[in-house]
Structures are given as C-alpha cells and as structure tokens.
Protein backbone atom coordinates (compact mmCIF):
# COMPACT_ATOMS: atom_id res chain seq x y z
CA UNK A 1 21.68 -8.68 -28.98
CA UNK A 2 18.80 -11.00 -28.33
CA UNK A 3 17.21 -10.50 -25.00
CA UNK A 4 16.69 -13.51 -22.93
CA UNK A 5 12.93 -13.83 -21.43
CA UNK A 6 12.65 -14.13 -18.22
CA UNK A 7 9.39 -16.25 -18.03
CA UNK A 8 9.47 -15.93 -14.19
CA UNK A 9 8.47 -12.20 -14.55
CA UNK A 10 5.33 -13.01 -15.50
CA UNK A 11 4.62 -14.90 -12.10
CA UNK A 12 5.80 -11.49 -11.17
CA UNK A 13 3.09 -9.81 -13.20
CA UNK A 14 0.73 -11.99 -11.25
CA UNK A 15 1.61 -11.23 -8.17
CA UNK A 16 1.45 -7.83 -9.02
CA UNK A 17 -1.92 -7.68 -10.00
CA UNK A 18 -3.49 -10.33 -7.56
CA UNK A 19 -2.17 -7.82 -4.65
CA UNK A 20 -3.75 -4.74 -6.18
CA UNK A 21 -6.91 -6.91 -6.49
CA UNK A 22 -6.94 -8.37 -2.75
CA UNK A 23 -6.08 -5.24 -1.83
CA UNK A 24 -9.22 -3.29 -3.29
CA UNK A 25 -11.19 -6.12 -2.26
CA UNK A 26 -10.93 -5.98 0.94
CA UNK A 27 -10.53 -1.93 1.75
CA UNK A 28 -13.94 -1.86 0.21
CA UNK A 29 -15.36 -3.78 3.09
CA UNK A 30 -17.00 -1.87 5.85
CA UNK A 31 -17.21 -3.71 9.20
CA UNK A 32 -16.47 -3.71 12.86
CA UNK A 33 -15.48 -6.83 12.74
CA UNK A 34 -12.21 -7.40 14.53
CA UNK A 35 -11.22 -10.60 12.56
CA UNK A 36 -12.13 -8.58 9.10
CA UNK A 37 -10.32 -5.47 10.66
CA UNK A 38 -7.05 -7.37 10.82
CA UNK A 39 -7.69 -9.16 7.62
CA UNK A 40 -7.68 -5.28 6.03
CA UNK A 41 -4.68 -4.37 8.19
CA UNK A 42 -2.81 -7.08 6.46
CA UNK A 43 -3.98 -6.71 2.91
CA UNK A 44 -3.68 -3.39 2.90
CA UNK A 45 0.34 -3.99 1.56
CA UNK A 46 -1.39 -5.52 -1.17
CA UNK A 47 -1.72 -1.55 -2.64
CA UNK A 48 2.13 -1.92 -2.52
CA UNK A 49 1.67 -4.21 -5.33
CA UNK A 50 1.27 -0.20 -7.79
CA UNK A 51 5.12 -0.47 -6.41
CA UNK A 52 5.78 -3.75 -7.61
CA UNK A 53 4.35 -2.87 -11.38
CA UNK A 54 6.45 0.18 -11.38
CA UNK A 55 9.54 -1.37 -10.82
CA UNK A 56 9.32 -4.38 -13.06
CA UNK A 57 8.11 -1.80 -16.13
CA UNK A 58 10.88 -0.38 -15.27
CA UNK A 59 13.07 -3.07 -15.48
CA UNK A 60 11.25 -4.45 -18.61
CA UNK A 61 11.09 -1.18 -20.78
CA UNK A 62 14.59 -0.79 -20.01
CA UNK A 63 16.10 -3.05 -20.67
CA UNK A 64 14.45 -3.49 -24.53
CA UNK A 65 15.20 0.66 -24.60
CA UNK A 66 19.02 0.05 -24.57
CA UNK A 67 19.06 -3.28 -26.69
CA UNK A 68 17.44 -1.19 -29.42
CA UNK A 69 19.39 2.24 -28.97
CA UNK A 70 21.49 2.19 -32.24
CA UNK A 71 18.24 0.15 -33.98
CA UNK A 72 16.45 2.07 -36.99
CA UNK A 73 12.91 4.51 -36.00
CA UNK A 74 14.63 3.70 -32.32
CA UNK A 75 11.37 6.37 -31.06
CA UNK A 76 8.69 5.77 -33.61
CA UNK A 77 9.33 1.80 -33.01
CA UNK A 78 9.01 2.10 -29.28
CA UNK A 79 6.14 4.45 -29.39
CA UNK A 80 3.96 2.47 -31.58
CA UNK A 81 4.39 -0.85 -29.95
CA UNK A 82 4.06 1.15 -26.62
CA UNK A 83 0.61 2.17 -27.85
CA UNK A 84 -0.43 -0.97 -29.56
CA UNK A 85 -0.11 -2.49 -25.62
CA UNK A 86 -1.79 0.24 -24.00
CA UNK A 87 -4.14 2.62 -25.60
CA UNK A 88 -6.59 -0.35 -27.14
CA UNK A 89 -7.80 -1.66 -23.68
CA UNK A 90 -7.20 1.44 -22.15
CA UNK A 91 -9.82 3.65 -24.25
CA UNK A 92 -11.72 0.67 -25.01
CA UNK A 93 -12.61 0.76 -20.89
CA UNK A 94 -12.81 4.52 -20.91
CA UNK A 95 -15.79 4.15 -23.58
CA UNK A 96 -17.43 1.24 -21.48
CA UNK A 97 -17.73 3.66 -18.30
CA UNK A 98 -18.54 6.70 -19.34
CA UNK A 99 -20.72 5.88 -22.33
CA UNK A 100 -22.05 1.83 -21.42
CA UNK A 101 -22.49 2.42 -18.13
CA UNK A 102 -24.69 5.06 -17.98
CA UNK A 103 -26.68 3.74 -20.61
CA UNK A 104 -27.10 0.50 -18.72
CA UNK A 105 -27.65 2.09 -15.50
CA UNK A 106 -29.85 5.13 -16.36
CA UNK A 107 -27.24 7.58 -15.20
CA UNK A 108 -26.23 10.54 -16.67
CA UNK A 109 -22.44 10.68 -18.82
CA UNK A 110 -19.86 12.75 -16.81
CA UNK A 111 -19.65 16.10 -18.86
CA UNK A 112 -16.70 15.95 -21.23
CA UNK A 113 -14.87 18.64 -19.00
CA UNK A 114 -14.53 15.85 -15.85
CA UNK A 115 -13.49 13.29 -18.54
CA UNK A 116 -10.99 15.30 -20.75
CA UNK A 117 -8.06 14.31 -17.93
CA UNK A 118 -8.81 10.64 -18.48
CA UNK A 119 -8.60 10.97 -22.51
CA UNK A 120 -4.88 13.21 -22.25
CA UNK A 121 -3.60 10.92 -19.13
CA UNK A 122 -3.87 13.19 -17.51
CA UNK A 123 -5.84 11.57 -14.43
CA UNK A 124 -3.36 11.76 -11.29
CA UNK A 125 -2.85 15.70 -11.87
CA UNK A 126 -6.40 16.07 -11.41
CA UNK A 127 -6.68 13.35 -8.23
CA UNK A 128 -3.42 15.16 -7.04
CA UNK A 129 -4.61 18.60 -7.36
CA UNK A 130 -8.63 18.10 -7.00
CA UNK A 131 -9.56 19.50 -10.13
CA UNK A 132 -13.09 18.61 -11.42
CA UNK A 133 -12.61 14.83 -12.48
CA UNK A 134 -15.03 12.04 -12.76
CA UNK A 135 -13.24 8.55 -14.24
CA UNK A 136 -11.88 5.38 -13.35
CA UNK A 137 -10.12 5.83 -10.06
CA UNK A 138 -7.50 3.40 -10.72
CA UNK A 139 -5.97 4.52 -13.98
CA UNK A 140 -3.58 7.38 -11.64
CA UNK A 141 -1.07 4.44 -12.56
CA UNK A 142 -0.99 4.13 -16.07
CA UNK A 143 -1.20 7.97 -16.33
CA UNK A 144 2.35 8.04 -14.37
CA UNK A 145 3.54 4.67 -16.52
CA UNK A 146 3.14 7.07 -20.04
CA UNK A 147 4.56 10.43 -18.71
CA UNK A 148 7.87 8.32 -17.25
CA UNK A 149 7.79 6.52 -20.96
CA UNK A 150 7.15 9.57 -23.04
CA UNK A 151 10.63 11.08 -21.29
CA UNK A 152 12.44 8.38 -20.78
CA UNK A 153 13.73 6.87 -24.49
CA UNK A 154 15.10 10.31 -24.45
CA UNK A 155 16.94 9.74 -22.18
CA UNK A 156 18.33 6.23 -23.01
CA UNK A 157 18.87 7.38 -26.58
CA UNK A 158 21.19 10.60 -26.02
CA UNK A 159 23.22 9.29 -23.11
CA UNK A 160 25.64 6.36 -22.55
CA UNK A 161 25.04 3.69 -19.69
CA UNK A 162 26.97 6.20 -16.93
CA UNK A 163 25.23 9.18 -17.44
CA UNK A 164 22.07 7.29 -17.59
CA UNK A 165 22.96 6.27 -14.35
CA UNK A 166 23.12 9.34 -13.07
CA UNK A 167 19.74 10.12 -13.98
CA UNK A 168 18.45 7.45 -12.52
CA UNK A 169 20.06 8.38 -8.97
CA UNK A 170 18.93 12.25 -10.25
CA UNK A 171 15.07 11.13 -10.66
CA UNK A 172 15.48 9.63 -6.89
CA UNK A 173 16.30 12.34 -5.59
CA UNK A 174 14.27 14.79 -7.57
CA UNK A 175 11.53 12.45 -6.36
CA UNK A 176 12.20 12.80 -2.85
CA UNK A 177 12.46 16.25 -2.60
CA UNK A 178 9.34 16.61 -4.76
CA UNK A 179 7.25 14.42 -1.95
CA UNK A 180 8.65 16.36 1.18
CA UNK A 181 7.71 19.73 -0.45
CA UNK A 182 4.04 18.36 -1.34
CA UNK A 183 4.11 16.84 1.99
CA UNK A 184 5.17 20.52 3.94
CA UNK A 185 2.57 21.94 1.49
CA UNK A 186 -0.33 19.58 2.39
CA UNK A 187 -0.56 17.86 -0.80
CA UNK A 188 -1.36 14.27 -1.75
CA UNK A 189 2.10 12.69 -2.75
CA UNK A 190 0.49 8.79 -3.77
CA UNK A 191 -1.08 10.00 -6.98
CA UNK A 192 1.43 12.26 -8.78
CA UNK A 193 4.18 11.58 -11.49
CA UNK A 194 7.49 13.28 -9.97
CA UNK A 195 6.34 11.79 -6.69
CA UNK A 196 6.14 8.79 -7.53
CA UNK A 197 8.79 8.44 -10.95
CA UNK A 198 11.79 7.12 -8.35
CA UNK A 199 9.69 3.72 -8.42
CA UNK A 200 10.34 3.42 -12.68
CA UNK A 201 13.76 4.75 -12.19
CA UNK A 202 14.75 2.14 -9.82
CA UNK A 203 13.68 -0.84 -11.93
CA UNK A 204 15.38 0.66 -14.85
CA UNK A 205 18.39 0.48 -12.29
CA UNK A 206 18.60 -3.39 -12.14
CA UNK A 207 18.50 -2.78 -16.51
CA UNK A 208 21.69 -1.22 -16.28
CA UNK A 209 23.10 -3.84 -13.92
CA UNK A 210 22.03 -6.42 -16.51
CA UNK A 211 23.78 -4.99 -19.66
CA UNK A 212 26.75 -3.98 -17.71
CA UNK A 213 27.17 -7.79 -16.62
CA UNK A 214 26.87 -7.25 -12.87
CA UNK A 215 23.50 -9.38 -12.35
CA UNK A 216 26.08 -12.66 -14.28
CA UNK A 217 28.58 -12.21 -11.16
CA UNK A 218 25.97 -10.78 -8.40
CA UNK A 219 25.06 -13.82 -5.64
CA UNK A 220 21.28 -14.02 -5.71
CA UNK A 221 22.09 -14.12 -1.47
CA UNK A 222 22.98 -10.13 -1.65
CA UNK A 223 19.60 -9.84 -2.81
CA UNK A 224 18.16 -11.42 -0.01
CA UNK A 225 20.46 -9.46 1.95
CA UNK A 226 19.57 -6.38 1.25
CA UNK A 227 15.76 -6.97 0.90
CA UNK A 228 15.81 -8.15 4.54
CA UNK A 229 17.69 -5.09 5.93
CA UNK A 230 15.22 -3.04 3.94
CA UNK A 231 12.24 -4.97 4.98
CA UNK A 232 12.81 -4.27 8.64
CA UNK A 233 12.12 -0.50 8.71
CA UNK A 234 9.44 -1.05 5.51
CA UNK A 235 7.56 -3.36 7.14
CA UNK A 236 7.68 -1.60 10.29
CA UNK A 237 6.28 1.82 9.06
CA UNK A 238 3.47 0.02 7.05
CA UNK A 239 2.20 -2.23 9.99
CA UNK A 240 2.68 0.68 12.92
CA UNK A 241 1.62 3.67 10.74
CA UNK A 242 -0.70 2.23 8.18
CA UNK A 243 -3.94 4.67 7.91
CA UNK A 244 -2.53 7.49 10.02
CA UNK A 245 -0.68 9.42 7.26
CA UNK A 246 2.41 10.60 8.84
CA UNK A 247 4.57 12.96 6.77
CA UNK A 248 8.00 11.13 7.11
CA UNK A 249 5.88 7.57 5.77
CA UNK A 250 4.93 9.75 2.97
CA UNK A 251 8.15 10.61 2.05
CA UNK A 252 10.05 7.55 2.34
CA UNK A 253 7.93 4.86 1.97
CA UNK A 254 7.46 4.63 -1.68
CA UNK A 255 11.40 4.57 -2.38
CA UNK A 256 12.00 1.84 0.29
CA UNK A 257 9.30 -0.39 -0.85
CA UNK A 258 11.14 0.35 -4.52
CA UNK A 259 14.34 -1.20 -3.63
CA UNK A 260 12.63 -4.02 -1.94
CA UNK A 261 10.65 -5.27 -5.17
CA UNK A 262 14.01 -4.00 -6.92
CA UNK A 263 15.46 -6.81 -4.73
CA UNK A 264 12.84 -9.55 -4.99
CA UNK A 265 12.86 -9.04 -8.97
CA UNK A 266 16.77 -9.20 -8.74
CA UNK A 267 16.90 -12.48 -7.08
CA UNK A 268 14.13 -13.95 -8.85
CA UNK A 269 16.33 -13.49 -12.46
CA UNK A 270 19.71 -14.61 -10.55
CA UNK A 271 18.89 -17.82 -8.46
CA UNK A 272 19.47 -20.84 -10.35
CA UNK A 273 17.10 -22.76 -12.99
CA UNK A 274 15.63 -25.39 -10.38
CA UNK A 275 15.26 -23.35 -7.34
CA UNK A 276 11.55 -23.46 -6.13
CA UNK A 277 10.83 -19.93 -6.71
CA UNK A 278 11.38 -20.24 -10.14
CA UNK A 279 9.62 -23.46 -10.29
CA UNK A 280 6.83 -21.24 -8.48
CA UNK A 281 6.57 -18.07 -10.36
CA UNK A 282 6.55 -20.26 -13.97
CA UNK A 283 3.92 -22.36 -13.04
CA UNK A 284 0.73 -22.27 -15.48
CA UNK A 285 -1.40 -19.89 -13.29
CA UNK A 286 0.81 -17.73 -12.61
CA UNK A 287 1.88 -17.57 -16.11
CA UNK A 288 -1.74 -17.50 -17.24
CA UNK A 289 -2.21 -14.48 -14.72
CA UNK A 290 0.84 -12.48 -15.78
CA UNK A 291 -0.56 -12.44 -19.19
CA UNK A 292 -3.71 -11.23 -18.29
CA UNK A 293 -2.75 -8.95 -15.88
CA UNK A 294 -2.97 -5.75 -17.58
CA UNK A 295 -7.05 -6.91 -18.17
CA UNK A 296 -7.33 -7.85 -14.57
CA UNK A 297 -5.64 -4.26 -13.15
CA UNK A 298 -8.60 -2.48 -15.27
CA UNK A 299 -11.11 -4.45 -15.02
CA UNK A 300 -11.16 -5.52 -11.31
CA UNK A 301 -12.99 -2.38 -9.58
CA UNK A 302 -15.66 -2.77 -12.20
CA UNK A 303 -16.28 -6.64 -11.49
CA UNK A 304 -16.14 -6.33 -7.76
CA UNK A 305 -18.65 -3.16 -8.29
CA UNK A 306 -20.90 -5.23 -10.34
CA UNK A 307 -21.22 -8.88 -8.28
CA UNK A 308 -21.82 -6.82 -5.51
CA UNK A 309 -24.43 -4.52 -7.12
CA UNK A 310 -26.32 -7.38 -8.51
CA UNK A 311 -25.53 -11.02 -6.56
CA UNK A 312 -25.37 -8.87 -3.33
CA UNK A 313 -23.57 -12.38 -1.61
CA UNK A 314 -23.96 -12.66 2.36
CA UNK A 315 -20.38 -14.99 2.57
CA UNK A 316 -17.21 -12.45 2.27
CA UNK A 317 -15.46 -15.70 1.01
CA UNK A 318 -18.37 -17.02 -1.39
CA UNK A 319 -18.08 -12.72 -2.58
CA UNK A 320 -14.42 -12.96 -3.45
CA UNK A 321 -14.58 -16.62 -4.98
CA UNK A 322 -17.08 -14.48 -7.37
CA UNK A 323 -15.54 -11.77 -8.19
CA UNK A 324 -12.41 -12.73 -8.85
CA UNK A 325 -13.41 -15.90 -11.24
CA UNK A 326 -15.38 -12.81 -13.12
CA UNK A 327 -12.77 -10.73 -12.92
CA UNK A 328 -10.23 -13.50 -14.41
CA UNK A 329 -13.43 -14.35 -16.89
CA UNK A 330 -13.66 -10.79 -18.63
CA UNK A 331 -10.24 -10.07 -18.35
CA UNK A 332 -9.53 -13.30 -20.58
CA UNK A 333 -11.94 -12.66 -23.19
CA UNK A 334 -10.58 -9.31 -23.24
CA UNK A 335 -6.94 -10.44 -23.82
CA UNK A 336 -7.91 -13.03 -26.40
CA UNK A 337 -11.12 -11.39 -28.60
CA UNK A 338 -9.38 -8.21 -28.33
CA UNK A 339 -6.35 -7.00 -26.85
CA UNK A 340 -4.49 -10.06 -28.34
CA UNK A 341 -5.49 -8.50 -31.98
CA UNK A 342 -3.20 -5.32 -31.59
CA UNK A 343 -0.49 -7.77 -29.63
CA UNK A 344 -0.25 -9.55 -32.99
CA UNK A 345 0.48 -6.00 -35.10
CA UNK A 346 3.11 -5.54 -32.30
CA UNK A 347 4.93 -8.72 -32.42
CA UNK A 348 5.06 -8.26 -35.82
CA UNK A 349 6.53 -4.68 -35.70
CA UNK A 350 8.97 -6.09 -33.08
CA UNK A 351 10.46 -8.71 -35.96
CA UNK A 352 11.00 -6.06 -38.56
C-alpha cells in the first residue's frame, strides 16, 4: 500500500518548531517589564510545541511501521533509515559543542564522564535524575523520540491492529501513573521517557484510525469538537498555573495537550482540499520550514546564544529579526550541504 503524503504536515512541522523557538526566545529574557512579562506569559505555550512534535512522530512513524509490517528486513530497514535522519546532525552538533566551542571560546571540553549521556541518549535520565551532565539542554527530546522508537516496531511487528491498540491505551496509562508517582516522590516529570511516552502513543493512535478507515468516514467537525472541549480545561491550567508547578498540572497536562494536537493534526488531514487551513499549512514557508525543522530545533539555542554574545542588540524586536534569519540561515545550509547527503542514502533505501 502506497502511503499518501500529507504535505500539510509539514506546515505542521513548522509550527512545531517556530513555537519551541519563540518559546526559548523569549523565556530567556530577563525583565520587569510588564508588557515583556505578558509577552512571556503567552509564549510560554510555545514549549507545548515538544507536545506537538511528539504526537505528529507519532503519527508519522506509525503509520509507515504498519504499511511495512509484512515488508522484507521490516527492523533493519526502519532502523537504518531511522538513523540516516537522526544520528548525522545529531552527533555532528554534539562534536560542534563540546569540541568547536571550546576551542573557539577558550573554554575547557566537558570531561567525557558529563558527556557520555549525550553520546548513549541518554540525556533526560541524567536532567531527570541530576546526575553529572554537561550537553545541549534541548536534546531531552530526541533522547525520548529513540527510546519510544527502539521499542516500538516491536510492538507493531508482533501484534495485530487491536492489541496494538491496547498498548497504546496501556502506555497512557502506564504514563500517568509513572508522573503521579515522580510527582508524590518530588521528581521532575517534563524530562523523562515513561513520563512523557503517552504523547508518541497518542499520535500513533490517529495511525491506527487511518489504516482502519475511520479518519475516510470521521467529520473533520468532531475534531474541532473535541479539541474545544479539551482546550477549555488545557488552556485554563496553562494560563492560571503557568510557573507555579502544581502537582495535579504535572500530571495531567502533558496527556491533555496530547489529544489536543492529536485533534488539530486529525482535522488538518480530514478537512477538504480547498479549505484555508490547508491552503495555509502548504504554503512555501511553511513548507520550507517543515523541512528544515529538525536543523532549526538543534540549532536555535546556539544562534540565539551567539547574536546575543556577539551583536549584543538593544531592540528585543531588531534581536529576534536576527536570530531567527540566522537560525533559518545555518539550519538551511545544514539541511542542504549536509543532512540532505544521508536523506539521499535513505530515499534510496526506502525504494528498494
């Protein structure tokens, strides 16, 4: 069965990344300025945009996991492609900042013990658990993308549709009752794989709705339904509670914002050809950004970090104009003199 490409996820992609990007932008900023204050406030659901990712890899991975179930090297086909996507970039930037960097700023490289995690994704265990880590901040995400990916064609491979079902509802739950015992024990629940897997699982969710037919008959309205009766207490616990850290946020929060992105990916593949969201999330920047967006989620900390080492800009606005056209800059030479190389041995793998 060929899959049919929804070009509108990549506008989806974009979004993605652009609210991860505002989002670190701005949380950076110190000031006592109220207008700048609520400008934080708001942007601050731009970290939801993690949530976003999750769910549409989810979807995405899926959905090619089940089309290729009865293919031949089902695992060693998945794995490699998997890593031609991910590991270039990804150690490429783990040389750049702990061997470039220093070099270029006269620091000293993090001993080999603080970096190991990085190198064995193993990142968010240590951020979770506050071992002795020194590394990219930001990766905790793609450490939690490979453990969910190194489990799940298992998964897809030795059940049918149902069962995989009910692992899907089994990871939600597990997930759930993985955050409230963190949460009774004091622990950090953002960082961490089983507290945060119920996000993949949930994509993978609207996969099975696909290839059982149920997305063909489902009215793109129930979406829109759903995503507003979800919204309501969402949106409510982010804008009332944001910064204070309450346990029950902690808990819920990630699995409600799930199912909303679960919904706004839903209705996005539903609606019909020449509705303006489609029309919206195909156009050429957004498409443009989508493709890039894997550059522009590693990159950004280290482009915002450097304009404002070295321009040190007095405008918050001319700042961000910066950054983010240098961010978009080095994040498109990366995809096309580099990360576009192993893309090619991919899409050829893919064919075969």
């Amino acid at each position: 069965m060929k899959l049919k490409y929804f070009t509108e996820l990549d506008g989806v992609r974009a979004i993605a990344a652009l609210m991860v990007m505002v989002f670190h932008f701005f949380n950076d900023i110190q000031t006592t300025s109220p207008i700048l204050i609520l400008i934080k406030k708001i942007t601050g659901i731009g970290q939801s945009g993690v949530s976003l990712f999750f769910v549409l890899s989810g979807f995405l991975i899926t959905r090619i996991l089940i089309n290729s179930k009865n293919s031949d090297h089902f695992f060693l086909n998945f794995y490699i492609r998997r890593a031609l996507r991910i590991f270039p970039l990804y150690y490429l930037f783990l040389v750049i900042f702990y061997f470039l960097l220093p070099l270029i700023n006269d620091t000293t490289i993090a001993p080999f013990g603080q970096q190991i995690y990085f190198w064995v994704y193993l990142q968010n265990f240590a951020i979770t658990f506050n071992w002795n880590w020194n590394g990219p901040q930001h990766f905790w995400s793609l450490g939690i993308e490979e453990h969910f990916y190194f489990i799940w064609p298992l998964l897809i491979f030795y059940l049918d549709k149902e069962r995989i079902k009910i692992a899907i509802f089994v990871i939600i739950l597990l997930a759930f009752l993985v955050r409230l015992l963190m949460v009774i024990n004091n622990v950090e629940t953002f960082y961490f794989t089983f507290t945060r897997m119920d996000e993949l699982a949930i994509g993978a969710l609207l996969a099975i709705w696909e290839f059982n037919g149920k997305l063909e008959s489902y009215k793109p309205i129930n979406f829109i339904k759903w995503a507003f009766l979800l919204l309501i207490p969402t949106f409510g616990l982010w804008f009332f509670t944001s910064g204070k850290a309450l346990d029950v946020v902690q808990i819920v929060k990630y699995v409600l914002m799930a199912f909303c992105y679960f919904c706004f990916i839903g209705f996005a593949i539903t609606i019909k050809e020449n509705h303006f969201l489609k029309k919206f999330l195909r156009n050429k920047f957004f498409s443009f950004t989508g493709r890039i967006s894997y550059g522009l989620y590693v990159y950004h900390p280290l482009c915002f970090l450097l304009v404002n080492k070295h321009l040190q800009l007095n405008s918050i606005i001319l700042s961000f104009i910066v950054s983010f056209v240098f961010c978009f800059l080095v994040s498109s030479a990366s995809f096309y003199l580099f990360e576009s190389k192993f893309l090619g041995f991919k899409n050829k793998l893919q064919k075969t």
